[in-house]
PDB file of N, CA and C in Angstrom:
ATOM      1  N   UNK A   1       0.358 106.922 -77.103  1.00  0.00           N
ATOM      2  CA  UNK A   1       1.701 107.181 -77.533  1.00  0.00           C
ATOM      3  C   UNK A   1       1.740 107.141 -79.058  1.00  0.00           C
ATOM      4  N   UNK A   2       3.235 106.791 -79.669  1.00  0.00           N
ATOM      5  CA  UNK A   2       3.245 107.159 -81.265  1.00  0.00           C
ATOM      6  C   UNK A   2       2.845 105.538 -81.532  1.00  0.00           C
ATOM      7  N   UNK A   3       2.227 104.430 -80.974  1.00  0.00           N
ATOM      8  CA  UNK A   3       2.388 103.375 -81.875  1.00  0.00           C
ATOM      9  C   UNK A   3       3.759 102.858 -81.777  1.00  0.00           C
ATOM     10  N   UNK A   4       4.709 103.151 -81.757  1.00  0.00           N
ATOM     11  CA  UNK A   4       6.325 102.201 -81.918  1.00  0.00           C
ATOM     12  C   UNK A   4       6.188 101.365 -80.375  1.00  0.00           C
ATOM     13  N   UNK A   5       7.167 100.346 -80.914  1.00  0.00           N
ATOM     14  CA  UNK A   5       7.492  99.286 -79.663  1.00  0.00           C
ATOM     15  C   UNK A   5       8.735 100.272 -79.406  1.00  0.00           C
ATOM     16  N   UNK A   6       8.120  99.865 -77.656  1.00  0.00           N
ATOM     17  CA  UNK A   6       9.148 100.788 -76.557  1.00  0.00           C
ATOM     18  C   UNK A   6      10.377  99.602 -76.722  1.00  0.00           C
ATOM     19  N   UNK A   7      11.462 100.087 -76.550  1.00  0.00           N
ATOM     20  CA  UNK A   7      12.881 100.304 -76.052  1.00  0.00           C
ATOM     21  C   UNK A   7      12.935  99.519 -74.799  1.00  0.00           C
ATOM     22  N   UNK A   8      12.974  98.518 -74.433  1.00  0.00           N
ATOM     23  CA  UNK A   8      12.953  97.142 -73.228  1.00  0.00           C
ATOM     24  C   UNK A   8      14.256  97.348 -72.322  1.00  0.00           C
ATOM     25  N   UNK A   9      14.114  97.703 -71.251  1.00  0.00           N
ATOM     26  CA  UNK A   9      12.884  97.927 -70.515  1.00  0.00           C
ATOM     27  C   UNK A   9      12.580  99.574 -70.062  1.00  0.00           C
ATOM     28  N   UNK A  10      11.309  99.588 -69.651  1.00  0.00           N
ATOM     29  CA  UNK A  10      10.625 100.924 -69.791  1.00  0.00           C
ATOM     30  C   UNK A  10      10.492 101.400 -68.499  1.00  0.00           C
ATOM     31  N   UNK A  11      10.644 102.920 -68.026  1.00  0.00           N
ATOM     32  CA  UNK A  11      10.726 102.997 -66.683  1.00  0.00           C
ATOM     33  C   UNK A  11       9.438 103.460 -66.361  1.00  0.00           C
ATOM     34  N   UNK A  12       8.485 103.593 -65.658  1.00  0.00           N
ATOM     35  CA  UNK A  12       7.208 103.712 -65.398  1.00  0.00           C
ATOM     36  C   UNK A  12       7.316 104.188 -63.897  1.00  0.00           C
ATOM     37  N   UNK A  13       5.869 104.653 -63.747  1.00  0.00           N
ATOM     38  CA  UNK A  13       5.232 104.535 -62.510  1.00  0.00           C
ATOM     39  C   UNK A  13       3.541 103.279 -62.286  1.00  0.00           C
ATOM     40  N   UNK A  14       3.453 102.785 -61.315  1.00  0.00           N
ATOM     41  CA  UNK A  14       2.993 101.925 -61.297  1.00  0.00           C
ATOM     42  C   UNK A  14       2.023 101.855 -60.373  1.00  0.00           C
ATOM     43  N   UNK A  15       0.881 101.314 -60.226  1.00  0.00           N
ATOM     44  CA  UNK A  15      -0.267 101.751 -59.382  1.00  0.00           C
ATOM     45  C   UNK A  15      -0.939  99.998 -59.527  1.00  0.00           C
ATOM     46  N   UNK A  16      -0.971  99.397 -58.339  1.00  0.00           N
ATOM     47  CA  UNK A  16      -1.760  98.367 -58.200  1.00  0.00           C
ATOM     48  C   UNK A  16      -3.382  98.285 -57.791  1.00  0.00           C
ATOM     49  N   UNK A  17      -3.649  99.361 -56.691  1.00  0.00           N
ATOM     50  CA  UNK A  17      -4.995  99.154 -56.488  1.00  0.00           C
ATOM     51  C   UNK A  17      -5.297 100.766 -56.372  1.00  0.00           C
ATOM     52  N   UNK A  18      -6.587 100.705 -56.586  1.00  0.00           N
ATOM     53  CA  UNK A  18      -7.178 102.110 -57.109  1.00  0.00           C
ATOM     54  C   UNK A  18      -6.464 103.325 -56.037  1.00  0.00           C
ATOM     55  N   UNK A  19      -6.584 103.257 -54.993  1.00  0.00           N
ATOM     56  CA  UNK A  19      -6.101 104.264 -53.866  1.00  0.00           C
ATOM     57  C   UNK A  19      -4.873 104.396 -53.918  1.00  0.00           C
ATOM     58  N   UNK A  20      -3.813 103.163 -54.243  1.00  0.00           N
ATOM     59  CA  UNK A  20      -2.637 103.097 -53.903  1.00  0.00           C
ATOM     60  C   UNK A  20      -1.925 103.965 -54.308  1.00  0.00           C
ATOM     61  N   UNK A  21      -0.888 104.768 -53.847  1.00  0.00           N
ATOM     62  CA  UNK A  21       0.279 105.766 -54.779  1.00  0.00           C
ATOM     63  C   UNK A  21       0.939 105.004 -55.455  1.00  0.00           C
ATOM     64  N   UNK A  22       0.908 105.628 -56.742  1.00  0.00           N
ATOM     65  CA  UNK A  22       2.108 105.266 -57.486  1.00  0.00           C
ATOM     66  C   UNK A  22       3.280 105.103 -57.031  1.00  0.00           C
ATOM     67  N   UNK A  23       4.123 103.999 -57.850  1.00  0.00           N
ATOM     68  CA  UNK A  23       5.206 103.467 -57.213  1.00  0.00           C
ATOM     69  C   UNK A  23       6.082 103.197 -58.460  1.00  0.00           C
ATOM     70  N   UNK A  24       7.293 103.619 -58.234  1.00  0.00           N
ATOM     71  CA  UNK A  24       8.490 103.263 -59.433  1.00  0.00           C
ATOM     72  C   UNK A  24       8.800 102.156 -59.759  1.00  0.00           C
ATOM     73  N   UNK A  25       8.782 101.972 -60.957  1.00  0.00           N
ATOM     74  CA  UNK A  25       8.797 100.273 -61.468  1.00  0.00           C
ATOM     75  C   UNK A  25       9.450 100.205 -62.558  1.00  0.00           C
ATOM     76  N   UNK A  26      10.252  99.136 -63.596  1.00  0.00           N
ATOM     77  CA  UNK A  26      10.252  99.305 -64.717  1.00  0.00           C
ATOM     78  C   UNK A  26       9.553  97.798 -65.241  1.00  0.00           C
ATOM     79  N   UNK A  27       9.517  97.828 -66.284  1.00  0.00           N
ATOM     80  CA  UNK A  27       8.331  96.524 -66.918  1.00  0.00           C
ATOM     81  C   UNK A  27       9.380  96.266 -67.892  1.00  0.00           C
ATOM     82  N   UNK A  28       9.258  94.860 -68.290  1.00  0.00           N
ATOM     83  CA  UNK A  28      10.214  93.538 -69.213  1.00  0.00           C
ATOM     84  C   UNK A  28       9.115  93.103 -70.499  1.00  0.00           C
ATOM     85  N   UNK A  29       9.612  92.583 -71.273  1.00  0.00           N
ATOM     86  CA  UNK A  29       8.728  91.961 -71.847  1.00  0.00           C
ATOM     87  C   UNK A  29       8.593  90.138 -71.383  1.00  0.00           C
ATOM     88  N   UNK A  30       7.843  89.785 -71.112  1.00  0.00           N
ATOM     89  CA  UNK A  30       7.903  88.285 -71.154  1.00  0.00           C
ATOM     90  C   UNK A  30       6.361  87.467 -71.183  1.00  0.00           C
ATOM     91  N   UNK A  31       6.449  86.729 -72.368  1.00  0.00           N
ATOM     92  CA  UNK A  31       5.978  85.917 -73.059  1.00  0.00           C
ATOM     93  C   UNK A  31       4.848  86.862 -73.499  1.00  0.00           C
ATOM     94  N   UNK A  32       3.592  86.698 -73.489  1.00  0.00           N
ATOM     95  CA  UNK A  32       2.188  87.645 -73.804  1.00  0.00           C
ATOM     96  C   UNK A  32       2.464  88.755 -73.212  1.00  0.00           C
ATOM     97  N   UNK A  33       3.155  88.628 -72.354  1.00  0.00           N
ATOM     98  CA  UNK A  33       2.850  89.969 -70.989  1.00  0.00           C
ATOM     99  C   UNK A  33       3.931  90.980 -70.790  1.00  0.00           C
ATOM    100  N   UNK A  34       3.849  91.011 -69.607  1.00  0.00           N
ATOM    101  CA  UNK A  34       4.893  91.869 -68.929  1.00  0.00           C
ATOM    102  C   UNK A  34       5.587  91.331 -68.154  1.00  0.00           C
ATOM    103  N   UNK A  35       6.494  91.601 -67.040  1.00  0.00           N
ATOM    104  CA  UNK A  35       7.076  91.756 -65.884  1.00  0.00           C
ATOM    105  C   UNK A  35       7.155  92.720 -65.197  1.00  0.00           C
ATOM    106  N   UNK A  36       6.840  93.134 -63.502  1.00  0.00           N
ATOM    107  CA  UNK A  36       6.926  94.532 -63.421  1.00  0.00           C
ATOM    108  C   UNK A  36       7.750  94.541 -62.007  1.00  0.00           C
ATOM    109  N   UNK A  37       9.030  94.895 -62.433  1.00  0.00           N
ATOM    110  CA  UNK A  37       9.814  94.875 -61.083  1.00  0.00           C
ATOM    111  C   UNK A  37       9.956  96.351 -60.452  1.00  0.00           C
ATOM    112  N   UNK A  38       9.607  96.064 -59.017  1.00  0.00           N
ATOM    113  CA  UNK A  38       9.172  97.360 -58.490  1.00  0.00           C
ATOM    114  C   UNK A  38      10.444  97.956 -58.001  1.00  0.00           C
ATOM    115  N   UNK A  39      10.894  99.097 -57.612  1.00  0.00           N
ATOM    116  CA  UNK A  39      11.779  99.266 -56.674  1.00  0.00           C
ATOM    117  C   UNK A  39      11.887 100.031 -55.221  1.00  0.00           C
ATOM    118  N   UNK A  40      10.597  99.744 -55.112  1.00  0.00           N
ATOM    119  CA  UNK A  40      10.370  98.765 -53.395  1.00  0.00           C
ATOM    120  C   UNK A  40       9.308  97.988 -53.433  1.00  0.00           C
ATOM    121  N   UNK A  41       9.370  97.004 -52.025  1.00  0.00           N
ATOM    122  CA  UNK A  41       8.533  96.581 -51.784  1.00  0.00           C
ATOM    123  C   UNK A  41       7.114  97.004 -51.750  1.00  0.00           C
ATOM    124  N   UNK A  42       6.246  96.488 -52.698  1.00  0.00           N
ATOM    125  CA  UNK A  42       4.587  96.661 -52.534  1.00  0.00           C
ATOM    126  C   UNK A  42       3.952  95.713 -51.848  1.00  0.00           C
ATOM    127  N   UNK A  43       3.276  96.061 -50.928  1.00  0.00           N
ATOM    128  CA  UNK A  43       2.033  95.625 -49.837  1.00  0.00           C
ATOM    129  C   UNK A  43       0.674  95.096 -50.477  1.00  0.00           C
ATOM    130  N   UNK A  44       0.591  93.950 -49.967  1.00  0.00           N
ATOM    131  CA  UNK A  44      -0.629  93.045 -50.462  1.00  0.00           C
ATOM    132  C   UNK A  44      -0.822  93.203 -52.026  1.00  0.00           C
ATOM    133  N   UNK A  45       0.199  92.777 -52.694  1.00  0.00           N
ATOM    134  CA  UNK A  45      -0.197  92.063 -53.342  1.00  0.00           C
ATOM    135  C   UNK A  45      -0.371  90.608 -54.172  1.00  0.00           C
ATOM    136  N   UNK A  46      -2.106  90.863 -54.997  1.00  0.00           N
ATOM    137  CA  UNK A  46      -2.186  89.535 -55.110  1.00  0.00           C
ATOM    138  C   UNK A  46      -2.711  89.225 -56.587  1.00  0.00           C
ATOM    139  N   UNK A  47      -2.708  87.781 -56.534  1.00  0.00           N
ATOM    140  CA  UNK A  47      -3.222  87.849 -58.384  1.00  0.00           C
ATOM    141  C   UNK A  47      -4.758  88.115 -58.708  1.00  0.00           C
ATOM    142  N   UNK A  48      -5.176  88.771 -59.145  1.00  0.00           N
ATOM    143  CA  UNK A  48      -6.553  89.126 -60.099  1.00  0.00           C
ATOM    144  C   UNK A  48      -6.384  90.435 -59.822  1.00  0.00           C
ATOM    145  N   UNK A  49      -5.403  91.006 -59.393  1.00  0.00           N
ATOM    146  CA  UNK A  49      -5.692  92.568 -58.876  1.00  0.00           C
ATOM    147  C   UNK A  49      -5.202  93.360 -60.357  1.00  0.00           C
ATOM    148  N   UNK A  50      -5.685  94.518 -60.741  1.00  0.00           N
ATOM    149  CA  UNK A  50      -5.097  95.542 -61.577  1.00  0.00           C
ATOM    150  C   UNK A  50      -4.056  96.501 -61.319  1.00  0.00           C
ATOM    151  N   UNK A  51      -3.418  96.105 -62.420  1.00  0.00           N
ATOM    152  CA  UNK A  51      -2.163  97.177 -62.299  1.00  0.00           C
ATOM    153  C   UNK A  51      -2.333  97.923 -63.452  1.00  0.00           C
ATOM    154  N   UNK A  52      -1.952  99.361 -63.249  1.00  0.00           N
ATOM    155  CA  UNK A  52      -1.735 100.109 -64.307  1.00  0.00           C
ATOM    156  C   UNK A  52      -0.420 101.175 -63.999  1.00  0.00           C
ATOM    157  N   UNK A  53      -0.280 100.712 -65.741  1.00  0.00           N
ATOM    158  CA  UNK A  53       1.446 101.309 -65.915  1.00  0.00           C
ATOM    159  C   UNK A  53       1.173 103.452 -66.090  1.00  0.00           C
ATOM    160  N   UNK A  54       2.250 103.893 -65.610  1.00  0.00           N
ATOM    161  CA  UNK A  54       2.211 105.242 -66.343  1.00  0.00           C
ATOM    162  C   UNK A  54       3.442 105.887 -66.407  1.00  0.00           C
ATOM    163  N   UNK A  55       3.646 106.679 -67.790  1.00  0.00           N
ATOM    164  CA  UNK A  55       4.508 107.908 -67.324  1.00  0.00           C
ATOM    165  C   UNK A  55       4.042 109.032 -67.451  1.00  0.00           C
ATOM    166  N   UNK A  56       4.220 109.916 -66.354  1.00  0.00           N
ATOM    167  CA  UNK A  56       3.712 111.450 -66.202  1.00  0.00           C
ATOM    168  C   UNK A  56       2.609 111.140 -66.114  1.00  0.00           C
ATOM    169  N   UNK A  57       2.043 112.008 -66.673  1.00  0.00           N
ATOM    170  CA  UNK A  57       0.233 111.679 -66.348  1.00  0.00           C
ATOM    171  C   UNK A  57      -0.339 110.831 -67.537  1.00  0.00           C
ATOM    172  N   UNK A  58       0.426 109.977 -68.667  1.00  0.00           N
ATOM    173  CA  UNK A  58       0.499 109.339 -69.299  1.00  0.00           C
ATOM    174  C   UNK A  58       0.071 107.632 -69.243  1.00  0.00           C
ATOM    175  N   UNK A  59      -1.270 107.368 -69.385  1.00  0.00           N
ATOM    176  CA  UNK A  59      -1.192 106.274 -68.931  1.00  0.00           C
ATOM    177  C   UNK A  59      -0.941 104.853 -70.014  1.00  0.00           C
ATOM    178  N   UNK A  60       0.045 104.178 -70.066  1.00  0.00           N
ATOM    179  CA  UNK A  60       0.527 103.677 -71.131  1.00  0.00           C
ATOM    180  C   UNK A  60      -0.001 101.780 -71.026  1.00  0.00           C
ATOM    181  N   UNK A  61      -0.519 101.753 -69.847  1.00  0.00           N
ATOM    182  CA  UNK A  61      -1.299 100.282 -70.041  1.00  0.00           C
ATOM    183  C   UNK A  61      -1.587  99.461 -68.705  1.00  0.00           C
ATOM    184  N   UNK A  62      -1.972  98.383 -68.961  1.00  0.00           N
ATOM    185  CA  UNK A  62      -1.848  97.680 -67.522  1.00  0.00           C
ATOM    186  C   UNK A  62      -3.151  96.288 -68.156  1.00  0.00           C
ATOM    187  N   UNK A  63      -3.017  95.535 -66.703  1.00  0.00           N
ATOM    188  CA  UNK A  63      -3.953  94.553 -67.036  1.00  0.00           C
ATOM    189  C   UNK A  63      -4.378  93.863 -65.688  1.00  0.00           C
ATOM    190  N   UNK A  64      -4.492  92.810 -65.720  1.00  0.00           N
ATOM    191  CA  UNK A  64      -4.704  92.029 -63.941  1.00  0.00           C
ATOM    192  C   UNK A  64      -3.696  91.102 -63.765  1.00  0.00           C
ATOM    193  N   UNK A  65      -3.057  91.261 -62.373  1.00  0.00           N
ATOM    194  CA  UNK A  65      -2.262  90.599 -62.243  1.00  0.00           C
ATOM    195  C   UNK A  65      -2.318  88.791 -62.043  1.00  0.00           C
ATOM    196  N   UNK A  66      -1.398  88.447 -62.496  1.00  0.00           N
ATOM    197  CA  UNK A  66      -1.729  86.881 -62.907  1.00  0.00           C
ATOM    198  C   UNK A  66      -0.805  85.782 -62.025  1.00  0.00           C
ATOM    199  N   UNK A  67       0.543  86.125 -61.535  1.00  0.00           N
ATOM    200  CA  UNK A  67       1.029  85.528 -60.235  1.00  0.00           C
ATOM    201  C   UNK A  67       1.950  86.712 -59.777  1.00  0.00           C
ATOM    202  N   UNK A  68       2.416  86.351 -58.108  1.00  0.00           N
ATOM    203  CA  UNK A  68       3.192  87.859 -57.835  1.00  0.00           C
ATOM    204  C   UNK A  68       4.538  86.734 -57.184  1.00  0.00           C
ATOM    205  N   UNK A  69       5.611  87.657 -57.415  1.00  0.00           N
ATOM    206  CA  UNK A  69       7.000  86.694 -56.609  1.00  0.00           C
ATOM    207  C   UNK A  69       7.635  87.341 -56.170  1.00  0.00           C
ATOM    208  N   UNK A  70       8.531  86.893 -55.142  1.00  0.00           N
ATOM    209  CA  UNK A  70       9.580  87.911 -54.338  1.00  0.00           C
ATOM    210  C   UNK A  70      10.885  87.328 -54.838  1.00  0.00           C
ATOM    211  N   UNK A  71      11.699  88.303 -55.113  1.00  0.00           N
ATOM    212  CA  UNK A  71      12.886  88.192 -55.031  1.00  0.00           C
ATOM    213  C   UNK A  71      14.083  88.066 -54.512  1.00  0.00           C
ATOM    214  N   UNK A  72      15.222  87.727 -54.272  1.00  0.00           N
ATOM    215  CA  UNK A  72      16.598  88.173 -53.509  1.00  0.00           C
ATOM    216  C   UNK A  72      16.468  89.385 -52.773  1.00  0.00           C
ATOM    217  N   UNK A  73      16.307  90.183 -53.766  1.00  0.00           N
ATOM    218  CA  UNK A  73      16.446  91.712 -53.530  1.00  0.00           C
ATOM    219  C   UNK A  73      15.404  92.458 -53.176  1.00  0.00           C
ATOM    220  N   UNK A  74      14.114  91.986 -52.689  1.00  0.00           N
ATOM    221  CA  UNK A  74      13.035  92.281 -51.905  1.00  0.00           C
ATOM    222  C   UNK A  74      12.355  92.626 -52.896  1.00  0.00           C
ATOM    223  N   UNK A  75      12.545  92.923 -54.628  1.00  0.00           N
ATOM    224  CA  UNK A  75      11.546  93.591 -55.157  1.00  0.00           C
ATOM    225  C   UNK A  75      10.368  92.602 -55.472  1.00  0.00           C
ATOM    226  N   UNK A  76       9.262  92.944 -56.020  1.00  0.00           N
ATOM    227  CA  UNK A  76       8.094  92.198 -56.219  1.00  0.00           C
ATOM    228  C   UNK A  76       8.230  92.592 -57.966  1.00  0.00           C
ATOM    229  N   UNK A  77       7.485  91.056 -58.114  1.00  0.00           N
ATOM    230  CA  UNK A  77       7.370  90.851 -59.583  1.00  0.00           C
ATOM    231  C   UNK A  77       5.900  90.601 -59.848  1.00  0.00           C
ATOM    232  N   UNK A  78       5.149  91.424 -60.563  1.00  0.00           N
ATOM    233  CA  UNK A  78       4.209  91.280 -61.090  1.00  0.00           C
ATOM    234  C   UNK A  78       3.714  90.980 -62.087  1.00  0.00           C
ATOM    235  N   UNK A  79       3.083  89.443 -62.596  1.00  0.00           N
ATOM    236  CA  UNK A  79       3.473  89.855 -64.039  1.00  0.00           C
ATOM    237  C   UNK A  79       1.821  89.555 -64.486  1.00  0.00           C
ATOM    238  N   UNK A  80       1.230  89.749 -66.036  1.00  0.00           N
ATOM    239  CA  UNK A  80       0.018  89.904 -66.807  1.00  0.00           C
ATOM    240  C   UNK A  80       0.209  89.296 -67.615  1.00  0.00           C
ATOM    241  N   UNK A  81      -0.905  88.595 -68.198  1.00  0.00           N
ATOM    242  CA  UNK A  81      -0.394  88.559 -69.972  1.00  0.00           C
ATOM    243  C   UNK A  81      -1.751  89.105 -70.046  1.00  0.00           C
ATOM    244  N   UNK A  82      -1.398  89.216 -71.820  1.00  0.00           N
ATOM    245  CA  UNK A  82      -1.755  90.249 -72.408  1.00  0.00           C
ATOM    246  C   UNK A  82      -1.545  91.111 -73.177  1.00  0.00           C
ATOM    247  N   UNK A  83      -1.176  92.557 -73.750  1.00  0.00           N
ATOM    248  CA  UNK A  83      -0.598  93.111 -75.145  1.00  0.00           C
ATOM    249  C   UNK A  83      -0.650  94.335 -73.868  1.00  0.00           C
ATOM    250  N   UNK A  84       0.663  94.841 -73.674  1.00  0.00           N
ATOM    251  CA  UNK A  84       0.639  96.336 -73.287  1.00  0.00           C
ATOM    252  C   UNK A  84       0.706  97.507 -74.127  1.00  0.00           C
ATOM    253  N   UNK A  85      -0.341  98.128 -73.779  1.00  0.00           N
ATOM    254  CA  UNK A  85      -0.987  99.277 -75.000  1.00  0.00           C
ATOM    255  C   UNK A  85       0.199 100.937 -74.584  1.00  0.00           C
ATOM    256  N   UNK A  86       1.352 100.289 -75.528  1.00  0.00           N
ATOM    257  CA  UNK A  86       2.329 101.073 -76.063  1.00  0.00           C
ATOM    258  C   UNK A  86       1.795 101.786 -77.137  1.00  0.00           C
TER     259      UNK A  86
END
């Protein structure tokens, strides 16, 4: 991308394990990392796994996931630390 810090929060597509389809997400900033709230439920997941962020065929970052949580609202929270390569 151009280098500038994105505009919080960012809407993405999102891919946890290599096969998996992409899945609509948007990502937070929090603390080193991210947050990546999905909007649906994602299947098995767990922490050490890789996620990678994208838009379009744009792939704008990702890292390994570090704990996963459920919400009220069924979405899953994934979060990394780390520097997302905006």
């Amino acid at each position: 991308m151009n280098g500038e810090h994105p505009f919080w929060p960012v809407k993405v597509t999102a891919r946890i394990r290599y096969r998996a389809i992409e899945a609509e997400a948007m990502i937070y900033p929090q603390g080193e990392g991210v947050a990546v709230f999905f909007s649906q439920p994602q299947r098995a997941v767990a922490p050490g796994q890789a996620v990678v962020f994208y838009q379009g065929e744009e792939v704008l970052g990702g890292g390994s996931i570090e704990r996963v949580l459920s919400t009220q609202h069924s979405l899953n929270i994934a979060e990394r630390r780390g520097s997302l390569l905006l």
